[in-house]
Every structure is written in structure tokens, then in C-alpha cells.
C-alpha atoms as a PDB file:
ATOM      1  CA  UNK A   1       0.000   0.000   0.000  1.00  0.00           C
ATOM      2  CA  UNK A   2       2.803   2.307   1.125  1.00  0.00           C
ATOM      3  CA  UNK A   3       4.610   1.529  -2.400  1.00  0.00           C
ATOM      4  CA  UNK A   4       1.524   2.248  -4.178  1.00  0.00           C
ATOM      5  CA  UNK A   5       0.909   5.955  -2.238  1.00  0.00           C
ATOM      6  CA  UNK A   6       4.541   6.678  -3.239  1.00  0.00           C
ATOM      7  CA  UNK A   7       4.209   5.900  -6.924  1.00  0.00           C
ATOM      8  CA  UNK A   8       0.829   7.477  -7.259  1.00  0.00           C
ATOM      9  CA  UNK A   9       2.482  10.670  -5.416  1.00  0.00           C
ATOM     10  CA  UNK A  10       5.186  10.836  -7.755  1.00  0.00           C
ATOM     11  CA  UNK A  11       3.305  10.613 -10.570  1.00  0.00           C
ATOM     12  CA  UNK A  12       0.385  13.160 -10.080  1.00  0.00           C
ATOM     13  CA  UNK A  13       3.891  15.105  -9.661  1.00  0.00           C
ATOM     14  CA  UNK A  14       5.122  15.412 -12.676  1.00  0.00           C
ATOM     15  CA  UNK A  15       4.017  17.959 -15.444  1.00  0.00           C
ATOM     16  CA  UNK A  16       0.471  16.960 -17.390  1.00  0.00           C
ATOM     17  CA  UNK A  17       1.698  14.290 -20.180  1.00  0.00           C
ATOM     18  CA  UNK A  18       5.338  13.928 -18.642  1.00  0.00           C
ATOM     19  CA  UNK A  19       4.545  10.172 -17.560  1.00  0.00           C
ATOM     20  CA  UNK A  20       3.061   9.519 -20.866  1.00  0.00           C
ATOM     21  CA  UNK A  21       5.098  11.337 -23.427  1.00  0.00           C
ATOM     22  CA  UNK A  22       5.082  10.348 -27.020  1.00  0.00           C
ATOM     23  CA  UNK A  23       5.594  11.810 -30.495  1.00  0.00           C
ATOM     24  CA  UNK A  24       3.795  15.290 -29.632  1.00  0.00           C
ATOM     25  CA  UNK A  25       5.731  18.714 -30.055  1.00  0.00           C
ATOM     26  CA  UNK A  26       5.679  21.056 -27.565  1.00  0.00           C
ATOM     27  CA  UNK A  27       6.934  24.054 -29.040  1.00  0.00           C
ATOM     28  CA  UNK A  28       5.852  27.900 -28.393  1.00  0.00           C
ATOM     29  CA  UNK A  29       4.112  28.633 -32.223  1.00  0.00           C
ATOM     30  CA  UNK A  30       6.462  32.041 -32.146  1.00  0.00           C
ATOM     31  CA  UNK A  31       9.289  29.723 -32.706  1.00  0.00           C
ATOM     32  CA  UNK A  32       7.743  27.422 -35.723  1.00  0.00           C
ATOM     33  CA  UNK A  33       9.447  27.341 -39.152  1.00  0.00           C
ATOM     34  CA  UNK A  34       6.985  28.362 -41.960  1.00  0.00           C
ATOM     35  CA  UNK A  35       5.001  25.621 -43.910  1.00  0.00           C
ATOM     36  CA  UNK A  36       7.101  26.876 -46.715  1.00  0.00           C
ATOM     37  CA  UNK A  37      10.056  25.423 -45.388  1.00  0.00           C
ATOM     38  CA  UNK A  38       8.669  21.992 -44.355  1.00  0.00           C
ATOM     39  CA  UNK A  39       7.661  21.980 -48.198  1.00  0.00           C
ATOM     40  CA  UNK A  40      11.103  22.749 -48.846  1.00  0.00           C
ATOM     41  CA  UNK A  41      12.396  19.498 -46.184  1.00  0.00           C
ATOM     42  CA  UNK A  42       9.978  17.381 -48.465  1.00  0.00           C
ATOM     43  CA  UNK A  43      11.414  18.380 -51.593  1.00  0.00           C
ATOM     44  CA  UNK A  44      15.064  17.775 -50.847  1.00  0.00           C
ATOM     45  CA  UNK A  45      13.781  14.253 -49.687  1.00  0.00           C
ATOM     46  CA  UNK A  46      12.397  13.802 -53.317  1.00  0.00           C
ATOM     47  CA  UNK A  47       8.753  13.807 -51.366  1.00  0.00           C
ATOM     48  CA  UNK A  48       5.527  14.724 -53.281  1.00  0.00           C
ATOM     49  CA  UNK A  49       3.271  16.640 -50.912  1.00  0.00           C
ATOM     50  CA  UNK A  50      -0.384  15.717 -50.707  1.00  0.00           C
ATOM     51  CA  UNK A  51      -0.994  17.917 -47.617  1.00  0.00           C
ATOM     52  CA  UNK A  52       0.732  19.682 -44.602  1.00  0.00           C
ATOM     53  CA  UNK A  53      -1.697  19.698 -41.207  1.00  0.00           C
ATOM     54  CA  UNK A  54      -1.011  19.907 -37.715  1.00  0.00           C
ATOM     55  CA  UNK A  55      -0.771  17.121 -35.597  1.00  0.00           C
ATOM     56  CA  UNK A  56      -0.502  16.975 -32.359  1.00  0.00           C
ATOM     57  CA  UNK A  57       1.804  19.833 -32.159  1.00  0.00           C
ATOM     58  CA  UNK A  58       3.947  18.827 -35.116  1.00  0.00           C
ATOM     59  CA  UNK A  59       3.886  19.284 -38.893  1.00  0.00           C
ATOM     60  CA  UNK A  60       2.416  16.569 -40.344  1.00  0.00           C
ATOM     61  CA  UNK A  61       3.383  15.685 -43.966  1.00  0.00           C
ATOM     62  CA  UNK A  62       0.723  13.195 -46.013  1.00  0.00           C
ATOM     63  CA  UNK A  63       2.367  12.525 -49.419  1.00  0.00           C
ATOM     64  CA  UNK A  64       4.545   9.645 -50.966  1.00  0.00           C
ATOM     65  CA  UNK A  65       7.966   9.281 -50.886  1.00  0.00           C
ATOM     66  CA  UNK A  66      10.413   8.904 -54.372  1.00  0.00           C
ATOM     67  CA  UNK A  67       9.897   5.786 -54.822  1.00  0.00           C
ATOM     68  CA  UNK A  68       5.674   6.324 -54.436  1.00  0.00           C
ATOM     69  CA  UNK A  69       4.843   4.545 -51.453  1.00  0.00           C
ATOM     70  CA  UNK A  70       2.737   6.284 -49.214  1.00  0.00           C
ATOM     71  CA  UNK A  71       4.104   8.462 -46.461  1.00  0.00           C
ATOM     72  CA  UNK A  72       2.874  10.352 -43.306  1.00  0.00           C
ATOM     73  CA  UNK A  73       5.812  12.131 -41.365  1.00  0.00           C
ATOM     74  CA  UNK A  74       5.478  14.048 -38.224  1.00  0.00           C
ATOM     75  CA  UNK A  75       8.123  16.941 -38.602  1.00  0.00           C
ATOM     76  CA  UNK A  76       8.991  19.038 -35.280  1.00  0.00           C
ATOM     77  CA  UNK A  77       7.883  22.459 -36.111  1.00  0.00           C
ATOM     78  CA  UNK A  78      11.157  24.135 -34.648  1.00  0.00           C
ATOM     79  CA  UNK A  79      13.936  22.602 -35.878  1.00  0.00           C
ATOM     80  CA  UNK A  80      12.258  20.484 -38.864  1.00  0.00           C
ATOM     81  CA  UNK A  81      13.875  17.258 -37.126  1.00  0.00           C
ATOM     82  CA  UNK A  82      11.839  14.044 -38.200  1.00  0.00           C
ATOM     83  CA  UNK A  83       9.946  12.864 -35.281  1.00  0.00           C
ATOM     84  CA  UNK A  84       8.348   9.754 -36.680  1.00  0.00           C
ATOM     85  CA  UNK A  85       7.937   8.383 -40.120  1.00  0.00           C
ATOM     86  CA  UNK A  86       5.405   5.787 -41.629  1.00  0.00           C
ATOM     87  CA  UNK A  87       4.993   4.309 -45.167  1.00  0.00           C
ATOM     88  CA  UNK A  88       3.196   1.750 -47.179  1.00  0.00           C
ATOM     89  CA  UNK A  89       5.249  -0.979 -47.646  1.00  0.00           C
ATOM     90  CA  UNK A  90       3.175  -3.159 -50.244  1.00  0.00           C
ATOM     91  CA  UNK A  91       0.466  -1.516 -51.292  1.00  0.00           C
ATOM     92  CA  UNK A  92      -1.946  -3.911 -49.319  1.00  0.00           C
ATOM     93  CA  UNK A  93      -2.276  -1.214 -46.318  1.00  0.00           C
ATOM     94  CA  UNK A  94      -0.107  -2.180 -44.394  1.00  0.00           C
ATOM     95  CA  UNK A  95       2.390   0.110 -42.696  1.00  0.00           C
ATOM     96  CA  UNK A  96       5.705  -0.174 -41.432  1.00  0.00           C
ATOM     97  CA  UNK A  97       7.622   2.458 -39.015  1.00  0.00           C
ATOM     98  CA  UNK A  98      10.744   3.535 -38.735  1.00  0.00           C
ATOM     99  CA  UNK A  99      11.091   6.446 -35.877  1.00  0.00           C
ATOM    100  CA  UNK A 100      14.026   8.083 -36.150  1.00  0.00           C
END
């Protein structure tokens, strides 16, 4: 019981979202890089752009990549680092990831 009180205290301690972080960006919208220039990132990866949203905090790039599979990239909207990257494989659906 005592170890229970002890992990349940240090937990409601932490910052909302610490204990579960995951792909989200948490960056102040003053310090984003234009949509311009995640169009540019996509280009010099030979990307075609369907569509740039926000996601969860980051850029979110829907398009397919040179060799035209499929692609959805989360892009951190500060720095333009990739945050997580997803393609179609086979064309039957199914999607593999590679996070970077």
C-alpha cells in the first residue's frame, strides 16, 4: 500500500503528459518554421506533398515518398527534425515504421 501511495504521489507530480510522453511537439508557435520550409524538407527528400496539417503539435506531412509509397511524417515544427515516419510498404495497407 505504502509503495503504491509513493508511486501514485510521484506521478500526479510530474508535469500533465510527462509520464506519458510520445511523439507530440511542444513548441511555443512564435518559434515554428513556416510551412514553406517543411515543403522545402519534403522536396530535398524527393517527397511529393499531398498535404501539410497539424498534428498533435507537429507538422504533419501526407504525401509519398520517391519511390511512391505512401508516407505520413510528423516533422517538429522548430527545428524540422523528423519525429516519426510511416509508409506503405506493399500496397496492401499495411504500414511499417521507422522512428528516427
Amino acid at each position: 500500500m505504502r509503495k503504491t501511495l509513493t508511486i501514485l504521489a510521484f506521478v500526479t507530480s510530474l508535469p500533465a503528459g510527462a509520464a506519458f510522453a510520445d511523439d507530440d511537439c511542444f513548441v511555443p508557435m512564435a518559434d515554428w518554421q513556416p510551412r514553406e520550409e517543411v515543403a522545402a524538407l519534403a522536396a530535398r527528400q524527393g517527397w511529393t506533398v499531398r498535404r501539410i496539417k497539424i498534428d498533435d503539435g507537429c507538422y504533419k506531412i501526407d504525401g509519398r515518398d520517391a519511390e511512391g509509397r505512401k508516407i505520413e511524417v510528423k516533422v517538429q515544427p522548430g527545428t524540422l527534425q523528423i519525429v516519426e515516419f510511416e509508409y506503405d510498404d506493399d500496397g496492401r495497407g499495411r504500414k511499417d515504421r521507422d522512428d528516427d
